[in-house]
Protein backbone atom coordinates (compact mmCIF):
# COMPACT_ATOMS: atom_id res chain seq x y z
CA UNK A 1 49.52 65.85 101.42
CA UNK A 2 50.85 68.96 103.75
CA UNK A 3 52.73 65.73 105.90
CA UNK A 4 54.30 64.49 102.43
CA UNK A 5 55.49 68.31 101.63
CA UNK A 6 56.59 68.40 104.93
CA UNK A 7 58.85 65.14 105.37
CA UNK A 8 60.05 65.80 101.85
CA UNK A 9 61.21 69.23 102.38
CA UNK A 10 63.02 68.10 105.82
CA UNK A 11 64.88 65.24 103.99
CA UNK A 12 66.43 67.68 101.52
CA UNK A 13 67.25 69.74 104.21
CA UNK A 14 69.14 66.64 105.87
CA UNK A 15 70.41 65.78 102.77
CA UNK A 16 71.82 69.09 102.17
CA UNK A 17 73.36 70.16 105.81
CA UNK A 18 73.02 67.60 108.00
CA UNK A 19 74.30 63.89 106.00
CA UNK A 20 77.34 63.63 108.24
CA UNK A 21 74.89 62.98 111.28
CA UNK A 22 73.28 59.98 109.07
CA UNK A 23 76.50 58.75 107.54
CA UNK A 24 77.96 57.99 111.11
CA UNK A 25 74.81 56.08 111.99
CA UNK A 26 75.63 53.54 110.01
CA UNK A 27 78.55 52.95 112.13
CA UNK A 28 76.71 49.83 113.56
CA UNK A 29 76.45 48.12 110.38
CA UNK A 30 78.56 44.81 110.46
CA UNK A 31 82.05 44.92 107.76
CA UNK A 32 84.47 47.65 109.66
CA UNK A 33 85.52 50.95 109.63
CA UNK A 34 85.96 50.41 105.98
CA UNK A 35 82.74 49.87 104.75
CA UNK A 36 80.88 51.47 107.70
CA UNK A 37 82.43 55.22 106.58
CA UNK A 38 80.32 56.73 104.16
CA UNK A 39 80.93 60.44 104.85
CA UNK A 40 84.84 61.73 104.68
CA UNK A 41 86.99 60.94 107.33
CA UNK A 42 86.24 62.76 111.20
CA UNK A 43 88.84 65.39 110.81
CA UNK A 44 91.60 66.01 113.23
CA UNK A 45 93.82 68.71 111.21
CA UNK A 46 92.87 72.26 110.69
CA UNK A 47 93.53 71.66 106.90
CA UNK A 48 90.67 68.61 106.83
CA UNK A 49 88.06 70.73 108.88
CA UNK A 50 88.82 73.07 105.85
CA UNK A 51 88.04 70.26 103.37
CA UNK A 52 85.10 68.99 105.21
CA UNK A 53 83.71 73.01 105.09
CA UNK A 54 84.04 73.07 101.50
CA UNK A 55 82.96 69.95 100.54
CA UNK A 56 79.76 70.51 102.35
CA UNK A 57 79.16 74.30 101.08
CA UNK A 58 80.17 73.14 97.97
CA UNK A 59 77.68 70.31 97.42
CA UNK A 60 75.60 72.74 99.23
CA UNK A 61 75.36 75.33 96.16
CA UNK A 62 74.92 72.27 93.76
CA UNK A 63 72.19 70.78 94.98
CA UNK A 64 70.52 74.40 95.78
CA UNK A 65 71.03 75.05 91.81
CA UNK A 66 70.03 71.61 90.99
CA UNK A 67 67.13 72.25 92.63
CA UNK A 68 66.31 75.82 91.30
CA UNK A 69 66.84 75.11 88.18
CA UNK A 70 64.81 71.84 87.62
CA UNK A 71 61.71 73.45 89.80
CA UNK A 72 61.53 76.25 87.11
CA UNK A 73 61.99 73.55 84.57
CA UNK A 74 59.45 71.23 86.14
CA UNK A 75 56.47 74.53 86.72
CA UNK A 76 57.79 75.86 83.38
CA UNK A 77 56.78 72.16 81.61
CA UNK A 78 53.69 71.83 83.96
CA UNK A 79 52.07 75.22 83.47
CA UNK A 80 52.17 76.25 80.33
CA UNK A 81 51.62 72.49 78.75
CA UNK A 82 49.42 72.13 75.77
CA UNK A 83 46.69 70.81 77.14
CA UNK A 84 45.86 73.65 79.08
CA UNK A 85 46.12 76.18 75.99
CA UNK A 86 49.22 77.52 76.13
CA UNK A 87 51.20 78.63 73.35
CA UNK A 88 54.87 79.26 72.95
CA UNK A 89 56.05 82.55 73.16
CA UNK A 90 57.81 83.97 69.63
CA UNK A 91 60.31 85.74 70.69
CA UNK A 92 64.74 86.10 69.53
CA UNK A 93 67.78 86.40 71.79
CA UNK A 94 67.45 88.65 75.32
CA UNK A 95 70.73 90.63 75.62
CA UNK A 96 69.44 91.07 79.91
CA UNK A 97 68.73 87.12 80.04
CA UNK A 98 72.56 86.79 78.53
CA UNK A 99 74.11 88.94 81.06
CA UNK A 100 72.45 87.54 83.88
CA UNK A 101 72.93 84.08 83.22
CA UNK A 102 76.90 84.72 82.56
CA UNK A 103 77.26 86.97 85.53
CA UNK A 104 75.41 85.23 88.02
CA UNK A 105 77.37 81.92 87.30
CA UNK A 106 80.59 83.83 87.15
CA UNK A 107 80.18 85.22 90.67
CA UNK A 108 79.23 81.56 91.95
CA UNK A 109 82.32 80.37 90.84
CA UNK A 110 84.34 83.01 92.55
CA UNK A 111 82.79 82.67 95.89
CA UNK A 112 83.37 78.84 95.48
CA UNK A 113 87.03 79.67 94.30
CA UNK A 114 87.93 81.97 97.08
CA UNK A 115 87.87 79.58 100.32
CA UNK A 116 88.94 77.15 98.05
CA UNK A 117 92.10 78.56 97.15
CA UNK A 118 92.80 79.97 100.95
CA UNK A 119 92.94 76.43 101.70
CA UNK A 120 94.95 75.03 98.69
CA UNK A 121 97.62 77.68 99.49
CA UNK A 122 97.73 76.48 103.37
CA UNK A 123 97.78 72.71 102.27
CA UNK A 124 101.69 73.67 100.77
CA UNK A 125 102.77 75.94 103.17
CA UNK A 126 105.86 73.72 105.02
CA UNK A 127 107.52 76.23 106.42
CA UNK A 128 108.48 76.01 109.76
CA UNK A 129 107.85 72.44 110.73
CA UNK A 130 109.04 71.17 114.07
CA UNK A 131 109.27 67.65 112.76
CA UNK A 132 110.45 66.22 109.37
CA UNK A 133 110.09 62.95 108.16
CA UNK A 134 110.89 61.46 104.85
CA UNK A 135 108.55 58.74 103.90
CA UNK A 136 110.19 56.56 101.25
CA UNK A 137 107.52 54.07 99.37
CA UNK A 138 108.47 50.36 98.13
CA UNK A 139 106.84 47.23 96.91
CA UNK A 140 104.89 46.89 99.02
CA UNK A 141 105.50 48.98 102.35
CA UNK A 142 106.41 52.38 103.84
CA UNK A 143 109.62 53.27 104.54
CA UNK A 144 110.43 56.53 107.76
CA UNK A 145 112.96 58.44 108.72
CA UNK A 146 112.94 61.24 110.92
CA UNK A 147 115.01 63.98 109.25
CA UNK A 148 114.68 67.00 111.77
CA UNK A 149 113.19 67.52 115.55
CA UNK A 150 112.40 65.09 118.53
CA UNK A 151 113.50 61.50 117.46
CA UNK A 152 115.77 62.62 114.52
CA UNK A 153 118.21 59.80 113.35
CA UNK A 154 115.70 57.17 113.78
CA UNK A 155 114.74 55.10 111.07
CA UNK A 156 112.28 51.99 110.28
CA UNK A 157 110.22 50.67 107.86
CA UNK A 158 106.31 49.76 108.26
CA UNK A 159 104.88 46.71 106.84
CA UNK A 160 101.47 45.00 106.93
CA UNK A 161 100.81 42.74 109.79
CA UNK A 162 101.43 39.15 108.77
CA UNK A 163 98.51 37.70 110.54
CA UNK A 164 95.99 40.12 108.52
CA UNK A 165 97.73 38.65 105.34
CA UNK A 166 97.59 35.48 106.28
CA UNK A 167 94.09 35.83 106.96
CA UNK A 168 93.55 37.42 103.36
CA UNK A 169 95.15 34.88 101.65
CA UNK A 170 93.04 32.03 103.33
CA UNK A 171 89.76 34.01 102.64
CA UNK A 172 88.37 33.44 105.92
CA UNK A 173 87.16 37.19 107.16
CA UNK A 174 84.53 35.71 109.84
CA UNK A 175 87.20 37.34 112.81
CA UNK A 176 88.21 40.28 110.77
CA UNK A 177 89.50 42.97 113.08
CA UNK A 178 88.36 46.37 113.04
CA UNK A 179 91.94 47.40 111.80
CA UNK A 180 91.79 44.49 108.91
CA UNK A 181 94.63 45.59 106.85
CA UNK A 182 95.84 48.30 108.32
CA UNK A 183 97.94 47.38 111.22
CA UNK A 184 101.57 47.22 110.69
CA UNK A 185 104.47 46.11 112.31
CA UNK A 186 105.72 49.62 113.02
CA UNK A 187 103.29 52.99 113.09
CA UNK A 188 104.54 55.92 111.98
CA UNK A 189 104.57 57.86 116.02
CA UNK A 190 104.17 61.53 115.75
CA UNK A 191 103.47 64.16 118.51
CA UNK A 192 100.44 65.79 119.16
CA UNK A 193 99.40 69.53 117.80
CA UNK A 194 103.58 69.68 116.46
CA UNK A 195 103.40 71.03 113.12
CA UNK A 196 105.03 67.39 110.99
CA UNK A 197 106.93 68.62 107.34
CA UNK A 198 106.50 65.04 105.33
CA UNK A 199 108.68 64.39 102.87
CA UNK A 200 107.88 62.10 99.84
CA UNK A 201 109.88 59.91 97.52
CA UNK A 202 109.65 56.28 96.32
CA UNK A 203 112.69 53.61 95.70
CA UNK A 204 110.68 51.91 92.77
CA UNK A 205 107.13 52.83 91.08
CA UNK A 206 105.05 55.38 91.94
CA UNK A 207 102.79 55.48 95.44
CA UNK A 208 100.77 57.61 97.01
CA UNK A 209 100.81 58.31 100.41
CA UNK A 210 97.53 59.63 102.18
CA UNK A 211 95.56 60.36 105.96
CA UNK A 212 92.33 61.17 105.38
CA UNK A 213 91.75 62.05 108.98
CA UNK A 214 94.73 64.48 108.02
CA UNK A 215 93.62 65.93 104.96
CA UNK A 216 96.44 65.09 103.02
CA UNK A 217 97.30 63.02 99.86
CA UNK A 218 100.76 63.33 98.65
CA UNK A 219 102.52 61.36 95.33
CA UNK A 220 105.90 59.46 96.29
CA UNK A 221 107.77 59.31 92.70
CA UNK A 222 111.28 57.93 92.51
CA UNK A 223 113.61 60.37 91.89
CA UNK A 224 111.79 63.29 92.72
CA UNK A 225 111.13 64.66 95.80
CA UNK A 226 107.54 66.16 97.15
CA UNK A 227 106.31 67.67 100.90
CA UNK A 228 103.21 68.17 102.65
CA UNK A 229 102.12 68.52 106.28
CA UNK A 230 99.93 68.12 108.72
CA UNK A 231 99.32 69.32 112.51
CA UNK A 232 97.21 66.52 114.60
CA UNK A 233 94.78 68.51 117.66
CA UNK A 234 93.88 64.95 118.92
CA UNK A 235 95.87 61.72 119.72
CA UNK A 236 94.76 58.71 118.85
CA UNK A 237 95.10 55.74 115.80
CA UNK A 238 94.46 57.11 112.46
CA UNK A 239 94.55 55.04 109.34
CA UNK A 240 95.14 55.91 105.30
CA UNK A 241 97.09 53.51 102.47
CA UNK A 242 98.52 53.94 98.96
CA UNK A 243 96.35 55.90 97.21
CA UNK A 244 98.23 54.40 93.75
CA UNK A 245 98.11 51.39 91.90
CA UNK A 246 101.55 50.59 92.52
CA UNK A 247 101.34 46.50 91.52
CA UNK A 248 99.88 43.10 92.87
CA UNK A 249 100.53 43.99 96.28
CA UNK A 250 99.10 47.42 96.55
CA UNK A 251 96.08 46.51 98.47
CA UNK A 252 98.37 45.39 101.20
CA UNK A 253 100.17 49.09 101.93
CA UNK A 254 98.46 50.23 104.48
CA UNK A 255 99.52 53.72 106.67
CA UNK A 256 99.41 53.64 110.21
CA UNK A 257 99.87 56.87 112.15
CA UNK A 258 99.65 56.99 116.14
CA UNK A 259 99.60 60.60 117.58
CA UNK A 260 100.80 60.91 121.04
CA UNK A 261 100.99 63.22 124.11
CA UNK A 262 104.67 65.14 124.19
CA UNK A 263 105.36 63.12 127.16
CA UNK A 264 103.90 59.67 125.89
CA UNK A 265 105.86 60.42 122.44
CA UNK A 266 109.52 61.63 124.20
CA UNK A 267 109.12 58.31 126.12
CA UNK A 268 108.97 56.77 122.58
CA UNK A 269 111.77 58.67 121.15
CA UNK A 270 113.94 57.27 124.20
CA UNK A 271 112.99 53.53 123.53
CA UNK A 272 113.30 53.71 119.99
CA UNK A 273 117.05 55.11 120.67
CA UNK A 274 118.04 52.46 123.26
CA UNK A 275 116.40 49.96 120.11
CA UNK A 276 118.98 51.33 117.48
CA UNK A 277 121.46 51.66 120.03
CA UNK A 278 121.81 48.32 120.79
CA UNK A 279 121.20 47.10 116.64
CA UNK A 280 124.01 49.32 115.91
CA UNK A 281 127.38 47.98 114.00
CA UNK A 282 129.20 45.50 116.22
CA UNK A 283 132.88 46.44 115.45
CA UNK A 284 134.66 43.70 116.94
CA UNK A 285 132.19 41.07 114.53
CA UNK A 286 134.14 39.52 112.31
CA UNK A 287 132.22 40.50 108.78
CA UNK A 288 132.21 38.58 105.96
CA UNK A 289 133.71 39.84 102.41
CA UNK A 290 130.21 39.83 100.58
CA UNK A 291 128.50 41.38 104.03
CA UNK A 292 130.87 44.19 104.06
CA UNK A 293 130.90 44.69 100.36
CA UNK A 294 127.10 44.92 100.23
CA UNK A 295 127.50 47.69 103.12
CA UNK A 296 130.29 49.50 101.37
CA UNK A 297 128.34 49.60 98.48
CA UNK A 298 125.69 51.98 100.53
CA UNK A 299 128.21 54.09 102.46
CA UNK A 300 130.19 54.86 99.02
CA UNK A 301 126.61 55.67 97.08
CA UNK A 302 126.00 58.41 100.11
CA UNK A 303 129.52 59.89 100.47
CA UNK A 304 132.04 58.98 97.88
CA UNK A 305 130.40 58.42 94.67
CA UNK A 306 129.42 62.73 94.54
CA UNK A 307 133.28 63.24 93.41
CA UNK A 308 134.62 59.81 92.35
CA UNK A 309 131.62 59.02 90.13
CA UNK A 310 129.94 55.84 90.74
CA UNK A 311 132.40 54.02 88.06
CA UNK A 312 135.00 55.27 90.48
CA UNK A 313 137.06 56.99 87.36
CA UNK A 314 137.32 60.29 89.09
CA UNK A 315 136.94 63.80 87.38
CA UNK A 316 139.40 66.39 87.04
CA UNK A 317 142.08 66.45 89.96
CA UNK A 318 139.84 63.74 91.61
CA UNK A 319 142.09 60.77 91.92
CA UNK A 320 140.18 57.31 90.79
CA UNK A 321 139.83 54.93 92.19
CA UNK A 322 139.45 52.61 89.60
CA UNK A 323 142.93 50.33 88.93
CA UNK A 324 144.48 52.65 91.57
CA UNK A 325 148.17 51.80 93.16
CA UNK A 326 146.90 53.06 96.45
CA UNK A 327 144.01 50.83 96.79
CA UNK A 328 145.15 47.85 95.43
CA UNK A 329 148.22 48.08 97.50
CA UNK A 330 148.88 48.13 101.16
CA UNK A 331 146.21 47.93 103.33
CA UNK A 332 147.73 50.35 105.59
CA UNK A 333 148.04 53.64 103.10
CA UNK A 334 144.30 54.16 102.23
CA UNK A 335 143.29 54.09 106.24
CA UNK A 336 145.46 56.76 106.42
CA UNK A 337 143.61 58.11 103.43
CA UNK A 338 140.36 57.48 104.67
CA UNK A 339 141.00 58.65 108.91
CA UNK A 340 143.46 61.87 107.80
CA UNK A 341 142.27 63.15 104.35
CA UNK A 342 145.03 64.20 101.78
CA UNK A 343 145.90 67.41 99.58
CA UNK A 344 144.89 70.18 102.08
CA UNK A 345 141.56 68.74 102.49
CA UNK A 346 140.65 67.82 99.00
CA UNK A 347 140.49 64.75 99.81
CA UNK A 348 138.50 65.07 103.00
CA UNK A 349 139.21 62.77 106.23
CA UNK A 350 136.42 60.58 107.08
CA UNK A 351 137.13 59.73 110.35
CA UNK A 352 133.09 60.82 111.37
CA UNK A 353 132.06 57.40 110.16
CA UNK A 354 131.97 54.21 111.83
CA UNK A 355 134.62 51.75 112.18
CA UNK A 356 131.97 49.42 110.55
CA UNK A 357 131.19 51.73 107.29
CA UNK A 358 135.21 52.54 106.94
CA UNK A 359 135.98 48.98 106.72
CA UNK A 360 132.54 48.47 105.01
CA UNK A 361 133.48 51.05 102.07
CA UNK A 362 137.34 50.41 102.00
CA UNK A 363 136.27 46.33 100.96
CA UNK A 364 133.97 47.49 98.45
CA UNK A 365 136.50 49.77 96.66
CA UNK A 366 139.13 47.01 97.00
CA UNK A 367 137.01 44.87 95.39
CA UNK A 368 134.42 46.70 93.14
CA UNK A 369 135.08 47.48 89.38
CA UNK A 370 138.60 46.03 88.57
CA UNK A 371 139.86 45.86 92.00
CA UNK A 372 139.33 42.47 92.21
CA UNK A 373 142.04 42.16 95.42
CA UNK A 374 139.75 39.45 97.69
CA UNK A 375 140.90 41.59 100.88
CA UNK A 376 138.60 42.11 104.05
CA UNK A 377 138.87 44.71 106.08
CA UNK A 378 137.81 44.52 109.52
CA UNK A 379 136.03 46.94 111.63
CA UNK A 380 138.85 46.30 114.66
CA UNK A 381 141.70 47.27 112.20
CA UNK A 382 140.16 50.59 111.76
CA UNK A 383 139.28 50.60 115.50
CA UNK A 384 143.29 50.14 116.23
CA UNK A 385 144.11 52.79 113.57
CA UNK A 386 142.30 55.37 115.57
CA UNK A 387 144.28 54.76 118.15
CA UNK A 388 147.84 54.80 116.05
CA UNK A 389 147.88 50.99 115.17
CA UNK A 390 147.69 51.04 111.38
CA UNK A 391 148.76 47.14 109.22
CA UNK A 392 152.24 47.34 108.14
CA UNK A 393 152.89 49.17 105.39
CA UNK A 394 151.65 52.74 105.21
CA UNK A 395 153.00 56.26 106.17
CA UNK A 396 151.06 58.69 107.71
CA UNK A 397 149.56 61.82 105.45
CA UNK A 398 152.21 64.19 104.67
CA UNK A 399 151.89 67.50 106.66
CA UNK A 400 150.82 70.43 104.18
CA UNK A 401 152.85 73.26 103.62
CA UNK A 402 152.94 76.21 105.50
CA UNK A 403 151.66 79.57 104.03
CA UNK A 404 154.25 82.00 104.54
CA UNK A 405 153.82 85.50 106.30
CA UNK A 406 152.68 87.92 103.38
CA UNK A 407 155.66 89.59 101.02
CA UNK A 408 157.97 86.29 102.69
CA UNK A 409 160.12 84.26 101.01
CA UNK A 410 158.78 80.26 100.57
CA UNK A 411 160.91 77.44 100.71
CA UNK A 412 160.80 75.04 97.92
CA UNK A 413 158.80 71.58 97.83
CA UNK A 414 159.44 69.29 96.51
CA UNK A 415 157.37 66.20 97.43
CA UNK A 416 154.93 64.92 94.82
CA UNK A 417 151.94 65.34 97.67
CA UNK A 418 152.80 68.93 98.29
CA UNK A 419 152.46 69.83 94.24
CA UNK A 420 149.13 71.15 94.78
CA UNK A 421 147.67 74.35 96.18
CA UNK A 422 144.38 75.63 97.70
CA UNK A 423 143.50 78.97 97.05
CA UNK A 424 141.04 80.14 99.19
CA UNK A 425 138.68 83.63 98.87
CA UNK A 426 136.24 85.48 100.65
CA UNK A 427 132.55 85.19 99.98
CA UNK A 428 131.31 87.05 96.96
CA UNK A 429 134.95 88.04 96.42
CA UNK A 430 137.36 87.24 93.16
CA UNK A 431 140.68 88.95 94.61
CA UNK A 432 143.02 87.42 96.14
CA UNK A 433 143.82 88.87 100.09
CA UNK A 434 147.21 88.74 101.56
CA UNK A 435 146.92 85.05 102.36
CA UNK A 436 145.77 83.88 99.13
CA UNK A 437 148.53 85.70 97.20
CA UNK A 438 151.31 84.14 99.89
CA UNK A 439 149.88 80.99 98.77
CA UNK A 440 150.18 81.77 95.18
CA UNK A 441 153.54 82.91 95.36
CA UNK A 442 154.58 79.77 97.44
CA UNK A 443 152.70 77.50 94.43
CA UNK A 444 155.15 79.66 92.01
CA UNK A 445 157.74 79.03 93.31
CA UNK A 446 157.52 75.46 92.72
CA UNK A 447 156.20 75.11 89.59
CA UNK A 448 159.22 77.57 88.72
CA UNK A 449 161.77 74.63 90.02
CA UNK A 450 159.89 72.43 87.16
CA UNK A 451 159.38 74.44 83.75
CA UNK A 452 158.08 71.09 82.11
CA UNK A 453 155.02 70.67 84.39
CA UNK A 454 151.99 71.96 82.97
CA UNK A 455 149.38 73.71 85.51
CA UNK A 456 145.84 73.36 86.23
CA UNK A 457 143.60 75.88 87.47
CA UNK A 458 140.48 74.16 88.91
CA UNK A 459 137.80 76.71 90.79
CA UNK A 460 134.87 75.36 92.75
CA UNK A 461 130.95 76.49 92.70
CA UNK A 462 128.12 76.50 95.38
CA UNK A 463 125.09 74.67 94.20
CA UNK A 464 122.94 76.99 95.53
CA UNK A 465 122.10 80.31 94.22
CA UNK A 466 122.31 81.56 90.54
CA UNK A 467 124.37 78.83 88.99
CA UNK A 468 125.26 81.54 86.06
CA UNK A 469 126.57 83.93 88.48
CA UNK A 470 128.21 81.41 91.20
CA UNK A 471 130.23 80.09 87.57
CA UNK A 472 131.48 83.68 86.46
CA UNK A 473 132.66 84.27 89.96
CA UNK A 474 134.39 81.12 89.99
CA UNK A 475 136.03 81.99 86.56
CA UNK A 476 137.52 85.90 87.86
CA UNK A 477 138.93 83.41 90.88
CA UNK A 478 140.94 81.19 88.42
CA UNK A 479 141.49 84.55 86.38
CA UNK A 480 143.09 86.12 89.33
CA UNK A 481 145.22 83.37 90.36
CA UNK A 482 146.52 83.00 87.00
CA UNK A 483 147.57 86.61 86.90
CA UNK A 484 149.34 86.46 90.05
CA UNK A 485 151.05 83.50 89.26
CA UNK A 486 152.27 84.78 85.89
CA UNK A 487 153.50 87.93 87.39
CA UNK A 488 155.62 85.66 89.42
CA UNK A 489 157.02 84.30 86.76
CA UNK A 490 155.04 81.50 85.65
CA UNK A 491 154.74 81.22 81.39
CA UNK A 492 151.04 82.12 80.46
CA UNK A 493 151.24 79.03 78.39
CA UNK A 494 151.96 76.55 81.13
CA UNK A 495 148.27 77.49 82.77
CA UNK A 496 144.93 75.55 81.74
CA UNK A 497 142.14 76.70 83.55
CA UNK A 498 139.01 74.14 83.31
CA UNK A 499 135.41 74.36 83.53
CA UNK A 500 134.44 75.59 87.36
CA UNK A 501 133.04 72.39 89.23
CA UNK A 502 129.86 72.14 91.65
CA UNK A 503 130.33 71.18 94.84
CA UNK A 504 126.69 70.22 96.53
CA UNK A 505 126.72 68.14 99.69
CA UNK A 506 130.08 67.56 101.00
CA UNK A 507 131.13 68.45 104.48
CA UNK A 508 132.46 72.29 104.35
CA UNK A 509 130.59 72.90 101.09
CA UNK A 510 130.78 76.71 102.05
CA UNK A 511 134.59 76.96 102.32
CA UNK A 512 135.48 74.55 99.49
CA UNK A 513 132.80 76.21 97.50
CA UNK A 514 135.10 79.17 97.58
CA UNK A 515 138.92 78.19 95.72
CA UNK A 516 140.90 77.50 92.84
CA UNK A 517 143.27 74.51 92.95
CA UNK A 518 146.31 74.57 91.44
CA UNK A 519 147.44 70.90 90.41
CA UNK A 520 149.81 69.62 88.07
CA UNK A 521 148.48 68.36 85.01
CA UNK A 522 147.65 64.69 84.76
């Protein structure tokens, strides 16, 4: 009997502190890694040591109260059962028993709560992560690229290994790898004890992207964006999939994520570079029309669509480029455009893309909405503009006007491009500095020469920071201008000044953030 106590207390003692040991016995069994894991994961993050402590203490407490509370239950039945006389006590409520069985819970629950939150807090702390990847999901694979630190500008997607599919469809398992189902094409490579920021999104339903060796779990939900992080102490292969039912293919998803040595991972980073060097846009291919459109379609989505608008009808003094003259006419006109910018800037140049993506986006606008021309463009046209080659037909930008010295006279212009004005202030002001008001007076001077015109005043916001007070600020800019440019004569009723506009990603968001345009009225 004393043996029986005796291997039944130390199996609830094994149960209680010491199942991990048993769990990864079973590591022998035939069936994989999959089936063979019964405990969680062998942790390699800080944050999953963290998880594994509190699952453990947690299921600790549990199964100490389970047990406390049914051995009182159990003696309580046994002992004072009828059959051995007892009777049942008559008694009412116990304001003591009532205290003691709400406190004692309550500070259970708060010594539970408090490692519990420590840890919660540090599982959303990304701040100050040497590597950032955005993980994008789709039907049915992972999508990576490296946003910030060593190997940033790469870019790849992951997919299931066909031969593990193959093998899934037939239903034969008898060779099943070890890694059945979860080796892909190409592993998500990270370095070693480098703190990695992950970014999360999706492109069409909702996954779920999660390590458990990592300890983390994150959702990917189109349109919205969500982080997490991790720090690997220990290279090596570690697995996790899509941890939601994202459609038929969702068992094949996997997550593959191979921590290496600085060294072994900067070797990486090199190869992977020389890889996307050499895949880069050939610009002396000849492309086809529906090859570049498809492309153009992408490069105007990331940097044109923010102020034309995705119908390309413009907004405000943004020119469309729906039905326009310009595009549908000489080829020669919108390189210009496109390699020297126009209005001051406004229309920034775009000469930081590639050959490929200029000719790419200039087909697509050519031939997108109603711009139904048929034209090409080739990469090598754009690669002899560069050098001062442009088609025939097409004039360089116009040169902007000069401010003039403060208190100088301006000369007049007169040309159609010239009719519109940046006015540019310092941050957090809304007066205008010497400069600002030489430019106004210049602008007045113009619009003097043509009483019929009517003027726009168009100010420009930051996205970031209070949108309420980046908005009023905006409005005393256009305020100011207006009063300067009615003191030089300009009729108050010949000035309109419109809704401020936001300006969010655009190259020099700071500076163009910061001015009032004044344009003639279209």
């Amino acid at each position: 009997m004393k043996s029986r106590i005796f291997r039944l207390v130390s199996l609830c003692t094994a149960a209680t502190y010491g199942l991990a040991t048993a769990a990864y016995a079973v590591q022998d069994l035939p069936g994989g890694p999959a089936v063979k894991q019964l405990n969680l994961h062998p942790p390699v993050t800080r944050i999953a040591q963290e998880q594994h402590f509190l699952h453990w203490m947690m299921l600790s407490i549990c199964v100490l109260i389970f047990v406390g509370v049914f051995a009182v239950m159990f003696y309580s039945i046994w002992k004072h059962r009828k059959s051995q006389g007892a009777e049942a006590a008559n008694f009412h409520e116990s304001a003591t028993v009532e205290v003691v069985w709400t406190v004692i819970p309550f500070i259970i629950v708060i010594l539970m709560a408090l490692p519990a939150t420590k840890v919660l807090v540090a599982q959303k702390d990304t701040t100050n992560a040497e590597l950032t990847i955005k993980v994008t999901g789709y039907q049915w694979k992972w999508g990576y690229d490296y946003l910030k630190g060593p190997g940033e500008g790469l870019s790849f997607l992951s997919t299931l290994d066909s031969s593990h599919r193959a093998m899934s469809d037939s239903g034969n398992l008898s060779n099943a790898p070890n890694d059945y189902l979860l080796r892909v094409d190409n592993p998500l490579v990270v370095p070693v004890g480098k703190k990695v920021r992950i970014i999360t999104t999706a492109n069409d339903v909702i996954h779920s992207f999660m390590v458990p060796a990592f300890g983390i779990k994150q959702d990917a939900i189109p349109g919205f964006v969500r982080d997490t992080w991790f720090k690997a102490e220990k290279p090596g292969d570690y697995y996790g999939q899509c941890a939601e039912l994202c459609g038929k293919e969702h068992a094949y998803m996997p997550i593959h994520v191979k921590v290496l040595e600085a060294t072994a991972y900067a070797a990486w980073v090199e190869q992977q570079q020389k890889l996307a060097s050499a895949k880069r846009d050939d610009p002396t291919k000849e492309w086809k029309l529906d090859e570049l459109v498809a492309r153009g379609a992408k490069v105007y989505a990331a940097n044109c669509a923010a102020c034309h608008q995705a119908n390309g009808k413009g907004a405000g003094p943004i020119k469309p480029l729906d039905g326009s003259a310009l595009v549908k006419g000489s080829l020669a006109e919108p390189m210009h455009v496109l390699l020297e910018g126009r209005v001051n800037g406004t229309m920034p140049s775009w000469k930081q893309l590639s050959d490929v993506e200029l000719a790419a986006v200039l087909t697509y606008v050519k031939n997108n909405w109603s711009n139904h021309t048929g034209e090409a463009v080739q990469p090598a046209q754009f690669t002899a503009a560069r050098a001062g080659k442009f088609p025939e037909g097409g004039t360089a930008a116009p040169a902007a006007p000069a401010a003039p010295a403060p208190g100088a006279a301006a000369e007049p212009v007169a040309s159609v491009a010239a009719q519109s004005y940046q006015v540019f202030f310092a941050t957090g002001q809304g007066s205008l500095d010497d400069q600002a008001l030489a430019t106004v007076r210049q602008a007045a001077q113009q619009w003097a020469a043509q009483p019929n015109v009517k003027i726009v005043l168009s100010g420009f916001v930051d996205a970031t920071g209070s949108a309420q007070v980046n908005a009023e600020l905006a409005k005393q800019r256009a305020q100011a201008v207006a009063k300067a440019l009615t003191e030089a004569g300009i009729a108050p009723e010949r000035l309109e000044l419109r809704k401020p506009e936001t300006i969010t990603d655009s190259a020099g968001a700071s500076d163009q953030a910061r001015r009032v345009d004044i344009l003639a009225a279209q």
